[in-house]
C-alpha atoms as a PDB file:
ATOM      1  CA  UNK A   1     -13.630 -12.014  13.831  1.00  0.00           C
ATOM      2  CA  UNK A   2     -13.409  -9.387  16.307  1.00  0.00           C
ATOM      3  CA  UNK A   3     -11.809  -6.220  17.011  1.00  0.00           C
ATOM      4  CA  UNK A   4      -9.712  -6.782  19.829  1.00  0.00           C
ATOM      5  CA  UNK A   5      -7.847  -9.586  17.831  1.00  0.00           C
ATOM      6  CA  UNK A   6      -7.052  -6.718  15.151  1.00  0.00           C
ATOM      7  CA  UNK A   7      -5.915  -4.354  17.251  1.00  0.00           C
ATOM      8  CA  UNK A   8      -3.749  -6.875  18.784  1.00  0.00           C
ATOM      9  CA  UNK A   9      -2.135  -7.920  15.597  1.00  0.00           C
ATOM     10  CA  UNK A  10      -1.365  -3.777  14.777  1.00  0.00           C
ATOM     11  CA  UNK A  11      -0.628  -3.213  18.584  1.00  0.00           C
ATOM     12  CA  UNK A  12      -2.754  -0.067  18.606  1.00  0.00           C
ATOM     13  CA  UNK A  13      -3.923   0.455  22.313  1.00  0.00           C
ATOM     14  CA  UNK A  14      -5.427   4.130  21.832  1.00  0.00           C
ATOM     15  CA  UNK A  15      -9.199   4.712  22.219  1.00  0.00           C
ATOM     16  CA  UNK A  16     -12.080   3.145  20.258  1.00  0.00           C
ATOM     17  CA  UNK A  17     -15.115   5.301  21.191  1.00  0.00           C
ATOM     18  CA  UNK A  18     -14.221   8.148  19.472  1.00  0.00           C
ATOM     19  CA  UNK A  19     -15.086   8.923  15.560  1.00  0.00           C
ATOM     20  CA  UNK A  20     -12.574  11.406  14.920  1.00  0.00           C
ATOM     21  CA  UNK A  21      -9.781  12.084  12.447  1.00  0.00           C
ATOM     22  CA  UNK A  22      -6.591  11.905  15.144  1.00  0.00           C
ATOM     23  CA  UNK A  23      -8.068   8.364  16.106  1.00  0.00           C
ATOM     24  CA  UNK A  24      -8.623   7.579  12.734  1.00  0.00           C
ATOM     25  CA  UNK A  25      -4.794   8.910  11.869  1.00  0.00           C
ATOM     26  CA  UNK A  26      -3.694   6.501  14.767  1.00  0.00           C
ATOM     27  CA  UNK A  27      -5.628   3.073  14.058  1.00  0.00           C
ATOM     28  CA  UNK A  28      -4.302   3.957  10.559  1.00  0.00           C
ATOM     29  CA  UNK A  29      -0.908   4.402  11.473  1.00  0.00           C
ATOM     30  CA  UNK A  30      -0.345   1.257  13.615  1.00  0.00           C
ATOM     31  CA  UNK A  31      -2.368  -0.876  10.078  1.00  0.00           C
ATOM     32  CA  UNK A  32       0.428   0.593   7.681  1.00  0.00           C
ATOM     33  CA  UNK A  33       3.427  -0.500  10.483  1.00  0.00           C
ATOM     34  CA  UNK A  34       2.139  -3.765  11.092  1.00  0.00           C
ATOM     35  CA  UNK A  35       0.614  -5.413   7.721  1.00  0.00           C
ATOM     36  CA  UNK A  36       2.929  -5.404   4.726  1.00  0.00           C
ATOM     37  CA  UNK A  37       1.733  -4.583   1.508  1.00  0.00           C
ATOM     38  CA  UNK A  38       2.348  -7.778  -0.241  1.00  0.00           C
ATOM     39  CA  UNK A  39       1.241 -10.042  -3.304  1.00  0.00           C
ATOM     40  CA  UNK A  40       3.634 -13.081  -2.037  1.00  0.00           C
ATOM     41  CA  UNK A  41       0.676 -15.530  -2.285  1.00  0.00           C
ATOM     42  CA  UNK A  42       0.589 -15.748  -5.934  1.00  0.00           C
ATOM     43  CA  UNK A  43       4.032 -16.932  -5.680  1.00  0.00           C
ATOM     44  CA  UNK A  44       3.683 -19.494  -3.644  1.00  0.00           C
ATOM     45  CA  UNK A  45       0.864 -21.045  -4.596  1.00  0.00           C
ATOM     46  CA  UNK A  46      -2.035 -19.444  -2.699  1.00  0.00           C
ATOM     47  CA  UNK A  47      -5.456 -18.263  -4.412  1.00  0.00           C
ATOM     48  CA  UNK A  48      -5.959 -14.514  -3.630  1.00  0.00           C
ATOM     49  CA  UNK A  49      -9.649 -14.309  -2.516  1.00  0.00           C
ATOM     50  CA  UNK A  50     -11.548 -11.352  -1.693  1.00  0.00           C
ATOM     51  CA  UNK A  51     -14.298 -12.969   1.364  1.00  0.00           C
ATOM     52  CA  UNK A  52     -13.607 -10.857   4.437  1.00  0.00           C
ATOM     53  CA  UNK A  53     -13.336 -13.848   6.748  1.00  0.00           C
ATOM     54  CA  UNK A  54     -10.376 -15.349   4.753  1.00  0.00           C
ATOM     55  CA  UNK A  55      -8.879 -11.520   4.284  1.00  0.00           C
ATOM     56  CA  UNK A  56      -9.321 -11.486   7.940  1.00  0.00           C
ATOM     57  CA  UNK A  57      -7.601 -14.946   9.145  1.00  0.00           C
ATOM     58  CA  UNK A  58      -4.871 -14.107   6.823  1.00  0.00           C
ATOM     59  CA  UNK A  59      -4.056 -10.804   8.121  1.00  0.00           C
ATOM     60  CA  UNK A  60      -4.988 -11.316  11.500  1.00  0.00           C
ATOM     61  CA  UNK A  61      -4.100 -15.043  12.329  1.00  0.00           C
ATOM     62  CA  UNK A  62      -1.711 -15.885  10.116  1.00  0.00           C
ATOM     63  CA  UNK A  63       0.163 -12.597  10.697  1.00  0.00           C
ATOM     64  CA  UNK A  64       0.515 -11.876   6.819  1.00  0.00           C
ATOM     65  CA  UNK A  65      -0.194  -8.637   4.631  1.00  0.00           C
ATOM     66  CA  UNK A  66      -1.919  -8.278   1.088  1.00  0.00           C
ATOM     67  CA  UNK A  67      -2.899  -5.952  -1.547  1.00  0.00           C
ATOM     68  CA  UNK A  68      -5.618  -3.215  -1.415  1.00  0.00           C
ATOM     69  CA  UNK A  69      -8.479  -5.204  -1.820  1.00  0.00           C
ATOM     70  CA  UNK A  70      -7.508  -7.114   1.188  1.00  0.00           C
ATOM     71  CA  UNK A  71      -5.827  -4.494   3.661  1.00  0.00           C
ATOM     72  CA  UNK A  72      -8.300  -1.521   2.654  1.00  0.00           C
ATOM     73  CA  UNK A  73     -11.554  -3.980   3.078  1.00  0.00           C
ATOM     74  CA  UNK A  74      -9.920  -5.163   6.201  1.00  0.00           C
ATOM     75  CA  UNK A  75      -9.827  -2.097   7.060  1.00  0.00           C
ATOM     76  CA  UNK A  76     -12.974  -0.589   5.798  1.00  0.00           C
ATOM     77  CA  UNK A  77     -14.634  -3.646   8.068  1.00  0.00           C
ATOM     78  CA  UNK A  78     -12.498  -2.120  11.608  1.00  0.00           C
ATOM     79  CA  UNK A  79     -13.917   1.678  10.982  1.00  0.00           C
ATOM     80  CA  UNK A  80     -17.215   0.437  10.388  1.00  0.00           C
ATOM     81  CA  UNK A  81     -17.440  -1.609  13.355  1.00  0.00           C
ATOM     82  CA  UNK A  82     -16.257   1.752  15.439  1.00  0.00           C
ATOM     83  CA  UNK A  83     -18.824   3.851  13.692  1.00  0.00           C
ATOM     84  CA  UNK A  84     -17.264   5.465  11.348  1.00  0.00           C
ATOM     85  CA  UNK A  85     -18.948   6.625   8.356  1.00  0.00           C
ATOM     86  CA  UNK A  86     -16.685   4.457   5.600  1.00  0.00           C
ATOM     87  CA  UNK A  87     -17.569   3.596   2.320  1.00  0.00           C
ATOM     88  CA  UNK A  88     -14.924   1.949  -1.084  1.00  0.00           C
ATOM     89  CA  UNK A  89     -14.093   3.801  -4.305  1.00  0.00           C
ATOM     90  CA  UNK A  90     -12.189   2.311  -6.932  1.00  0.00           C
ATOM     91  CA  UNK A  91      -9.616   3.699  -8.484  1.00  0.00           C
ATOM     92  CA  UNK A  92      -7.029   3.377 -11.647  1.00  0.00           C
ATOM     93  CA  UNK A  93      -3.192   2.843 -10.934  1.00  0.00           C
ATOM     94  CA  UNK A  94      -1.134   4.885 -12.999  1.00  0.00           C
ATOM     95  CA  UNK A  95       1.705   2.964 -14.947  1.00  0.00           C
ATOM     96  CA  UNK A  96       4.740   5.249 -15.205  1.00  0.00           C
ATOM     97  CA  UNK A  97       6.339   3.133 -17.958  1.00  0.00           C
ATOM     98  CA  UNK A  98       3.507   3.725 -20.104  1.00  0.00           C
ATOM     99  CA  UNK A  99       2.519   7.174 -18.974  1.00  0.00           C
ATOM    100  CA  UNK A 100      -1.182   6.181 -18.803  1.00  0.00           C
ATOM    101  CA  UNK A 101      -3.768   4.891 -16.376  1.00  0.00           C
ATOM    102  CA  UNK A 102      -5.013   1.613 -16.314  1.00  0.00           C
ATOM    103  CA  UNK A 103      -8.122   0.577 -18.105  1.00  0.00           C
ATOM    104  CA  UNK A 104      -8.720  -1.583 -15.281  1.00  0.00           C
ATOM    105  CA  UNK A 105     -10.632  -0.506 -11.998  1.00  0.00           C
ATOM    106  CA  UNK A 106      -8.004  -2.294  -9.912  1.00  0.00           C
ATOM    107  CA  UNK A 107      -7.583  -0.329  -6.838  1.00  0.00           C
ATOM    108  CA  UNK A 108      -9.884  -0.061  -3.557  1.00  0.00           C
ATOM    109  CA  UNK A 109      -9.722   2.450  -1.487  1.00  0.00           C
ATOM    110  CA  UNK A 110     -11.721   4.468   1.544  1.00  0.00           C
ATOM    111  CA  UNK A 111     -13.887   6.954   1.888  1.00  0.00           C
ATOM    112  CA  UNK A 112     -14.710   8.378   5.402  1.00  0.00           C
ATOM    113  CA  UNK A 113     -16.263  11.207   6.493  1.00  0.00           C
ATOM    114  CA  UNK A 114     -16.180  13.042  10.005  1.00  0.00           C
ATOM    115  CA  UNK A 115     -18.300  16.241  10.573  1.00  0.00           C
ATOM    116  CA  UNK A 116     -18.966  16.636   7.408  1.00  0.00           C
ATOM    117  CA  UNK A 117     -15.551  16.275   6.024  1.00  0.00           C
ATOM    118  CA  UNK A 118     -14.471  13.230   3.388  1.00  0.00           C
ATOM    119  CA  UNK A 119     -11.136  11.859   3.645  1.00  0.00           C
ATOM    120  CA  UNK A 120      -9.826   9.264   1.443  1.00  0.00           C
ATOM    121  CA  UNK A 121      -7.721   6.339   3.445  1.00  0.00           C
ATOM    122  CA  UNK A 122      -5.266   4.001   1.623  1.00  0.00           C
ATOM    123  CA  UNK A 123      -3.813   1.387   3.328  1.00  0.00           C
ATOM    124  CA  UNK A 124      -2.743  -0.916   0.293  1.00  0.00           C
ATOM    125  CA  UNK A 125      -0.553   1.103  -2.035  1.00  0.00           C
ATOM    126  CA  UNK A 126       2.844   0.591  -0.517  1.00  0.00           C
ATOM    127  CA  UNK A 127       6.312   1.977  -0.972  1.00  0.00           C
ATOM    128  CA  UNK A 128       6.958   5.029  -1.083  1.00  0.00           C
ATOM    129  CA  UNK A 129       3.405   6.163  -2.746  1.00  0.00           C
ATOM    130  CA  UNK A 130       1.776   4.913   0.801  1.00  0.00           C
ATOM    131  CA  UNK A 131      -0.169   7.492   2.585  1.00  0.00           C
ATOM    132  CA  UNK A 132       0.582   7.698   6.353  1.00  0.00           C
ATOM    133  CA  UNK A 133      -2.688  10.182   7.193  1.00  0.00           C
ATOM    134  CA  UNK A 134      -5.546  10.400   5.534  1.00  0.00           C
ATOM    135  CA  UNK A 135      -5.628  12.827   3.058  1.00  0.00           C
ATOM    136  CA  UNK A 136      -8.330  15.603   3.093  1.00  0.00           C
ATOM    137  CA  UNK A 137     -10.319  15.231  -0.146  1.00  0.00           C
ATOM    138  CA  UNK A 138     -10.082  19.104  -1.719  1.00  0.00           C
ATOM    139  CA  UNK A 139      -8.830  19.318  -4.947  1.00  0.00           C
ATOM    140  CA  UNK A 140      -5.341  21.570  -5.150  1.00  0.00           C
ATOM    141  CA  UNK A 141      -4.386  21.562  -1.593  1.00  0.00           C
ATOM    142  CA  UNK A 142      -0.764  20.029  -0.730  1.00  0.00           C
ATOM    143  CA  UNK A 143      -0.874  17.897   1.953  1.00  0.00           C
ATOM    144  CA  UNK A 144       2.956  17.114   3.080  1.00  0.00           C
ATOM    145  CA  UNK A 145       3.487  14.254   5.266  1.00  0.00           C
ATOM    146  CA  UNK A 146       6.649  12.272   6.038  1.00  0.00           C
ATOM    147  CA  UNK A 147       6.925  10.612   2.659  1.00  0.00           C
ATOM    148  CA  UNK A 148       6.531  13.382   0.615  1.00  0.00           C
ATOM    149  CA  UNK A 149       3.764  16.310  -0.353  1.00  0.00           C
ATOM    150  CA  UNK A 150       0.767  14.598  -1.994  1.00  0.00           C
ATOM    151  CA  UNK A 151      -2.275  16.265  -3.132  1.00  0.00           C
ATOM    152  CA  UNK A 152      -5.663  16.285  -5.049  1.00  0.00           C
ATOM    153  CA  UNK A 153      -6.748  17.850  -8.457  1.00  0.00           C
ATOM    154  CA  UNK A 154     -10.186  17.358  -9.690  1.00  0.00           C
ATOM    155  CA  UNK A 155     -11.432  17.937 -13.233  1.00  0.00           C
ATOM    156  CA  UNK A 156     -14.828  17.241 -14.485  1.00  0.00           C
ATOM    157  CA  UNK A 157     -15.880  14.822 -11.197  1.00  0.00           C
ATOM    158  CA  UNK A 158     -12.648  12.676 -11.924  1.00  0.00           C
ATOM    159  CA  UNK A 159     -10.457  12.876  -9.228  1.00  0.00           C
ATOM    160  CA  UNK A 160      -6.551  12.782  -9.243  1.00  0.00           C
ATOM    161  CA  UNK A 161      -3.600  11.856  -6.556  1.00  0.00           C
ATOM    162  CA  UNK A 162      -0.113  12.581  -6.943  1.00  0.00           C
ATOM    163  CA  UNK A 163       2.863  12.908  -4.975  1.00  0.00           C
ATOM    164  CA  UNK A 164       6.259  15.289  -4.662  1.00  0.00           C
ATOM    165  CA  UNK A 165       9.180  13.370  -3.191  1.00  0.00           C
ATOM    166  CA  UNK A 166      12.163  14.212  -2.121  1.00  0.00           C
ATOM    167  CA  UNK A 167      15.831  14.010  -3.578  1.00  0.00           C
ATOM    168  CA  UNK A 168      17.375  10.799  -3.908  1.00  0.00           C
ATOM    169  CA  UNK A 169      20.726   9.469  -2.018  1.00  0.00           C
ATOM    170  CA  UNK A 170      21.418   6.263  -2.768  1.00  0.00           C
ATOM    171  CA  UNK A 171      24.976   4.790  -1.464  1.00  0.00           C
ATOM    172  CA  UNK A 172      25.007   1.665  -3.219  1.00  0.00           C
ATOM    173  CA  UNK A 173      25.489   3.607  -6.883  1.00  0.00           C
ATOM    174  CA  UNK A 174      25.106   0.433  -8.983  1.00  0.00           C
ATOM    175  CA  UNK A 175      21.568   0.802  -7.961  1.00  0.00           C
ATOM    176  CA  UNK A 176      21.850   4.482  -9.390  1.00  0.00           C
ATOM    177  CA  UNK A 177      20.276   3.064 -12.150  1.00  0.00           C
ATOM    178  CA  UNK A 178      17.456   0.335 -11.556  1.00  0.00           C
ATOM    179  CA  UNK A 179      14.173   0.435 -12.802  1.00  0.00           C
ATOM    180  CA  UNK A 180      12.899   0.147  -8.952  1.00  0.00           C
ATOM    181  CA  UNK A 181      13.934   3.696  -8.890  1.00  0.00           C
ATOM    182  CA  UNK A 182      11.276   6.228  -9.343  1.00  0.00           C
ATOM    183  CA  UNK A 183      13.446   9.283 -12.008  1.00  0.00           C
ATOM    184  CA  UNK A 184      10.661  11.853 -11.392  1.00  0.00           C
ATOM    185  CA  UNK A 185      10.315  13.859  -8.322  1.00  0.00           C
ATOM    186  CA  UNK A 186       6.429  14.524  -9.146  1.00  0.00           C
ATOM    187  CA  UNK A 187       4.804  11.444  -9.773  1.00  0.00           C
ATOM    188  CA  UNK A 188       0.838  10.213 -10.597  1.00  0.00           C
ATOM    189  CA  UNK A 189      -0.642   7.282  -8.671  1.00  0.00           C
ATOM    190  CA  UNK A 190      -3.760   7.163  -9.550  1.00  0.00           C
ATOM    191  CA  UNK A 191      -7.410   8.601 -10.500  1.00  0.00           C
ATOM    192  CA  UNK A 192     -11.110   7.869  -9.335  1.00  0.00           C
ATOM    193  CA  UNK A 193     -14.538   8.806  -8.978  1.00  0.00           C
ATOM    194  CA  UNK A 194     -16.612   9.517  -5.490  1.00  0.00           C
ATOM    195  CA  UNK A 195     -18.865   6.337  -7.184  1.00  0.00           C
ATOM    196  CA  UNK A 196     -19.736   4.043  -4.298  1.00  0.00           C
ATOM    197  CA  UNK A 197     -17.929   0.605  -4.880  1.00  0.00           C
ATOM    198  CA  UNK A 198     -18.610  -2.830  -3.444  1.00  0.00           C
ATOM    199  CA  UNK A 199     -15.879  -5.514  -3.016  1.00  0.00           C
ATOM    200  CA  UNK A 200     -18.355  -7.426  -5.534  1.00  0.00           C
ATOM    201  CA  UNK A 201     -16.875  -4.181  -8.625  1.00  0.00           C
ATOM    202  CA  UNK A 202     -13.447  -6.299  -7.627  1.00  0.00           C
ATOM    203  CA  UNK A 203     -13.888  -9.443  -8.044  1.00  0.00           C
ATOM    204  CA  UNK A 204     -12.484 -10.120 -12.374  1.00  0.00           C
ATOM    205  CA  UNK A 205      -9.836  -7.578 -10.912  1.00  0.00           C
ATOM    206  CA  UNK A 206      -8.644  -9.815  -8.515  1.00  0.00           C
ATOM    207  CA  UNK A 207      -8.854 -12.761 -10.630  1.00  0.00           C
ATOM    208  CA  UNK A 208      -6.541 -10.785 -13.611  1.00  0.00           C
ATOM    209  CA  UNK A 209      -3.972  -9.634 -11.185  1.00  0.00           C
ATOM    210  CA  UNK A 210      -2.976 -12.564 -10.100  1.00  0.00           C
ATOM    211  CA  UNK A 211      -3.305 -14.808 -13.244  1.00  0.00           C
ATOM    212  CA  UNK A 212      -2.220 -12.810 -16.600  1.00  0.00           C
ATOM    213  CA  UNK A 213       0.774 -12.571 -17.477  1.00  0.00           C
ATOM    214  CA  UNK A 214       0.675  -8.861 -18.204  1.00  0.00           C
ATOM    215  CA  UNK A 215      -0.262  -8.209 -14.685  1.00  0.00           C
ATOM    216  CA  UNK A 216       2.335  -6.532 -12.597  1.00  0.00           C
ATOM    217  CA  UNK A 217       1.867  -8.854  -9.816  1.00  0.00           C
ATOM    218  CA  UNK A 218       2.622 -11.914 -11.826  1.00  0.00           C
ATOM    219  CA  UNK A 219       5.565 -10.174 -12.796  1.00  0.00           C
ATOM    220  CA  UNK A 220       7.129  -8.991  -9.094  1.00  0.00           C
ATOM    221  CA  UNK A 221       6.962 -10.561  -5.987  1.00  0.00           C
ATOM    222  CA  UNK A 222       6.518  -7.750  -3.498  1.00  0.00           C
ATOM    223  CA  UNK A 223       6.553  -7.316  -0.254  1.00  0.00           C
ATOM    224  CA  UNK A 224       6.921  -3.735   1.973  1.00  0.00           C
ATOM    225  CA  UNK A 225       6.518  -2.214   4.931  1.00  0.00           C
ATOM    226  CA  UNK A 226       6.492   0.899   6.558  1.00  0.00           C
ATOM    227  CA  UNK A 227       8.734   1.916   9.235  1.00  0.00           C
ATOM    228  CA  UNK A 228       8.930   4.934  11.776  1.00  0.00           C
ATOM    229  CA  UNK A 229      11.134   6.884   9.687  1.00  0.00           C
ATOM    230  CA  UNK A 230      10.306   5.698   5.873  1.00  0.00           C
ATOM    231  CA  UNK A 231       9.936   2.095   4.455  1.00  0.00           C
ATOM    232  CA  UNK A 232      11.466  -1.230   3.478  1.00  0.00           C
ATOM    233  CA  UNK A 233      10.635  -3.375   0.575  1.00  0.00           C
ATOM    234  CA  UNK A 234      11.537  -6.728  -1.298  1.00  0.00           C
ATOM    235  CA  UNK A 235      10.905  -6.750  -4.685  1.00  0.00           C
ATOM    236  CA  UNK A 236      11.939 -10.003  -6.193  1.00  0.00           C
ATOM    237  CA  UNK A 237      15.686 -10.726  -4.287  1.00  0.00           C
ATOM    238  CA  UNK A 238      16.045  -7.063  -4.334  1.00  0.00           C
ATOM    239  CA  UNK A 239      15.883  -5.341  -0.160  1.00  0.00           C
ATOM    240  CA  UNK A 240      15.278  -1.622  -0.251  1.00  0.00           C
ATOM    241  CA  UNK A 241      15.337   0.547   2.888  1.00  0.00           C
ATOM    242  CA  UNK A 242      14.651   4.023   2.932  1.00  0.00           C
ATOM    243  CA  UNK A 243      14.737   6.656   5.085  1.00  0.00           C
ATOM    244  CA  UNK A 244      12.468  10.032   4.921  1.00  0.00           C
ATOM    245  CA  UNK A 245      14.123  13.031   5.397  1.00  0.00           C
ATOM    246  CA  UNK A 246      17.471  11.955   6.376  1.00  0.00           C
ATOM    247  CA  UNK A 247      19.083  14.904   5.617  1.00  0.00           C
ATOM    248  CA  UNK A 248      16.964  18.363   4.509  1.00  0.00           C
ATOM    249  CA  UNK A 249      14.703  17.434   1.669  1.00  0.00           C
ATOM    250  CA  UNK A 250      16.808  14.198   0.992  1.00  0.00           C
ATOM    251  CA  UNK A 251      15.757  10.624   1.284  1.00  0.00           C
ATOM    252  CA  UNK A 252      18.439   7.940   1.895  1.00  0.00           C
ATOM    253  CA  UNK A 253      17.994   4.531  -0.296  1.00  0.00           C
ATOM    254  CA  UNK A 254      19.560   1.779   0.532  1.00  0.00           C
ATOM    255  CA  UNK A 255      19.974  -1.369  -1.812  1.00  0.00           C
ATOM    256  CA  UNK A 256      20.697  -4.946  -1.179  1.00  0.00           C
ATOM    257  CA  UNK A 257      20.407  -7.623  -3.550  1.00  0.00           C
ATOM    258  CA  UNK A 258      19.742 -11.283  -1.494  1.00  0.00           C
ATOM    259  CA  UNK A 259      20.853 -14.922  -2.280  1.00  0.00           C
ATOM    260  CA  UNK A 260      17.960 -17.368  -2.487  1.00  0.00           C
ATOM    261  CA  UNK A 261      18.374 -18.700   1.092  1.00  0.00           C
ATOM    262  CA  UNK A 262      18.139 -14.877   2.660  1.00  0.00           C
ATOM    263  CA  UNK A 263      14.837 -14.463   1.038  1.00  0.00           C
ATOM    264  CA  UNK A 264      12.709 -16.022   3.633  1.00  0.00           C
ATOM    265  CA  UNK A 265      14.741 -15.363   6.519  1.00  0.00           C
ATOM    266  CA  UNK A 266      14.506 -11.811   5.275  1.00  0.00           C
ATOM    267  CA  UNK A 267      11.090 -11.574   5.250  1.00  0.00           C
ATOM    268  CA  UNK A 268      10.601 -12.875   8.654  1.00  0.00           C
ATOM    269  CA  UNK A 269      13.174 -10.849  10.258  1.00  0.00           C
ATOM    270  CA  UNK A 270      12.543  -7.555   8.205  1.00  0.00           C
ATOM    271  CA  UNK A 271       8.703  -7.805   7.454  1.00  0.00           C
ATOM    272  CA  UNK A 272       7.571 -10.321  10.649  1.00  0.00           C
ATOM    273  CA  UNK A 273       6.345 -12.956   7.996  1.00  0.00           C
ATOM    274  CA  UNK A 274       6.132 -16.789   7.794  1.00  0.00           C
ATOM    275  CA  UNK A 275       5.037 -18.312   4.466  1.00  0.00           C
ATOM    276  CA  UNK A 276       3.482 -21.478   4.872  1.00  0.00           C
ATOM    277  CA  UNK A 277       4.168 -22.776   1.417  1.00  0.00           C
ATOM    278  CA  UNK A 278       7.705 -22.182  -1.069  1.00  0.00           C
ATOM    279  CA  UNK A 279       8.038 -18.744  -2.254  1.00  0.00           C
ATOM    280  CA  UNK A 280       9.581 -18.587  -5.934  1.00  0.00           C
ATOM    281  CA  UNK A 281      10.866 -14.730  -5.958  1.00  0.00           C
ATOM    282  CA  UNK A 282      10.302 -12.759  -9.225  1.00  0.00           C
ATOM    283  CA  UNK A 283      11.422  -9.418 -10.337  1.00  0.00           C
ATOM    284  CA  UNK A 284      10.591  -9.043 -14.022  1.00  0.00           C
ATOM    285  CA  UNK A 285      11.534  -5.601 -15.368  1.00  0.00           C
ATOM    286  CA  UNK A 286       8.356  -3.156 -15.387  1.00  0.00           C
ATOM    287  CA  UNK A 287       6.276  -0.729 -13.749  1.00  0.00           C
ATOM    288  CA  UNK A 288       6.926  -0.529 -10.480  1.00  0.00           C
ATOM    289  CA  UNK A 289       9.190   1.825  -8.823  1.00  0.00           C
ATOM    290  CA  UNK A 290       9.684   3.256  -5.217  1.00  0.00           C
END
């Protein structure tokens, strides 16, 4: 495992002797562009694990993506290997169909500070919720970036994200109305403590997510990726591609449904990945949206 391999699978080329938050913004950047957010393992037939070396030659060698635990400890591993100050919190996803939080600790993200300042990085939430710059931690400052205005609130040490999006235009109006599509324009994601996590707080997590049945991974196959200008995803045989800002404070989604054959071709044409194993696409109804 080194770091010139990484940085050759994200094609970042900037420097990597300096600690500070424009470097950080960039090696961050090029992660998000390059490695999907995807749970396509579990179906196909792969065990999710959570030892670095296997996150690593997955990501890395085998060119694929994964969920937080895997992209944000990836990444975790990269800033602390530069010197950056980098530590994991956990956090609980909000589920918008239920209007509550999970009970579950399922989330992993970063913590890094630089002179002084703590900044929390997320490179495994995906969609349209995905963070493209690290996000100052103070509580009730907006922080707009291309995909929308997110921001902090903190009440009694518990910490909260949540995100302002733009209006909708989507083309293809028999989409007007799928599930996929998020209805309110300020949204939750999720909530956390500044506790200090190890991947070792993860581990039933990862075992849940991709076994029950009432997990939402089991439930979608999901794969997405962001772009220059906004994102694409494919949820079950479902392609979304959407575009940030496309006209003022308007985001243009675009909807595809596939046929079984275009699924894999698809995802190595749209998302640069090769399963090795027979991917059985899901998309039950439920809590995710974009």
């Amino acid at each position: 495992m080194n770091l010139e391999e990484y940085f050759a699978r994200t094609g970042y080329k900037g420097s990597t002797e300096k600690q500070d938050l424009e470097t950080l913004t960039d090696i961050f950047q090029h992660h998000i562009r390059a490695v999907p957010f995807e749970n396509l393992s579990i179906h196909c037939g792969e065990k999710i694990t959570l030892e670095l070396e296997h996150v690593y030659n997955k990501i890395v060698r085998r060119k694929r993506g994964g969920w937080c635990m895997e992209n944000n400890q990836l990444l975790g591993w990269v800033l602390r290997g530069l010197g950056y100050d980098t530590s994991f919190l956990g956090a609980y996803v909000f589920n918008p169909h239920q209007n509550a939080y999970g009970s579950l600790m399922t989330h992993l993200v970063l913590k890094v500070v630089i002179d002084g300042k703590a900044y929390v990085v997320d490179g495994g939430f995906g969609v349209s919720y995905q963070m493209w710059q690290p996000m100052e931690l103070v509580s009730g400052k907006e922080q707009p970036q291309a995909p929308g205005v997110f921001r902090f609130t903190e009440k009694n040490g518990i910490w909260y994200l949540e995100k302002m999006r733009r209006k909708q235009y989507i083309p293809n109006q028999s989409f007007s109305n799928s599930d996929l599509l998020e209805k309110k324009e300020c949204r939750k994601i999720y909530m956390f403590s500044l506790e200090p996590r190890t991947v070792e707080d993860f581990r039933f997590q990862c075992t849940y997510l991709q076994t029950s049945p009432d997990s939402l991974f089991t439930k979608k196959s999901i794969c997405a990726l962001q772009t220059t200008d906004g994102f694409r995803a494919l949820i079950g045989w479902t392609l979304t591609e959407t575009t940030y800002n496309y006209k003022e404070n308007m985001d243009l989604v675009e909807f595809e449904t596939l046929e079984d054959e275009e699924v894999e071709k698809t995802l190595k044409e749209k998302f640069n990945i090769t399963l090795e194993r027979k991917l059985v696409p899901i998309n039950e109804k439920g809590s995710y949206t974009i």
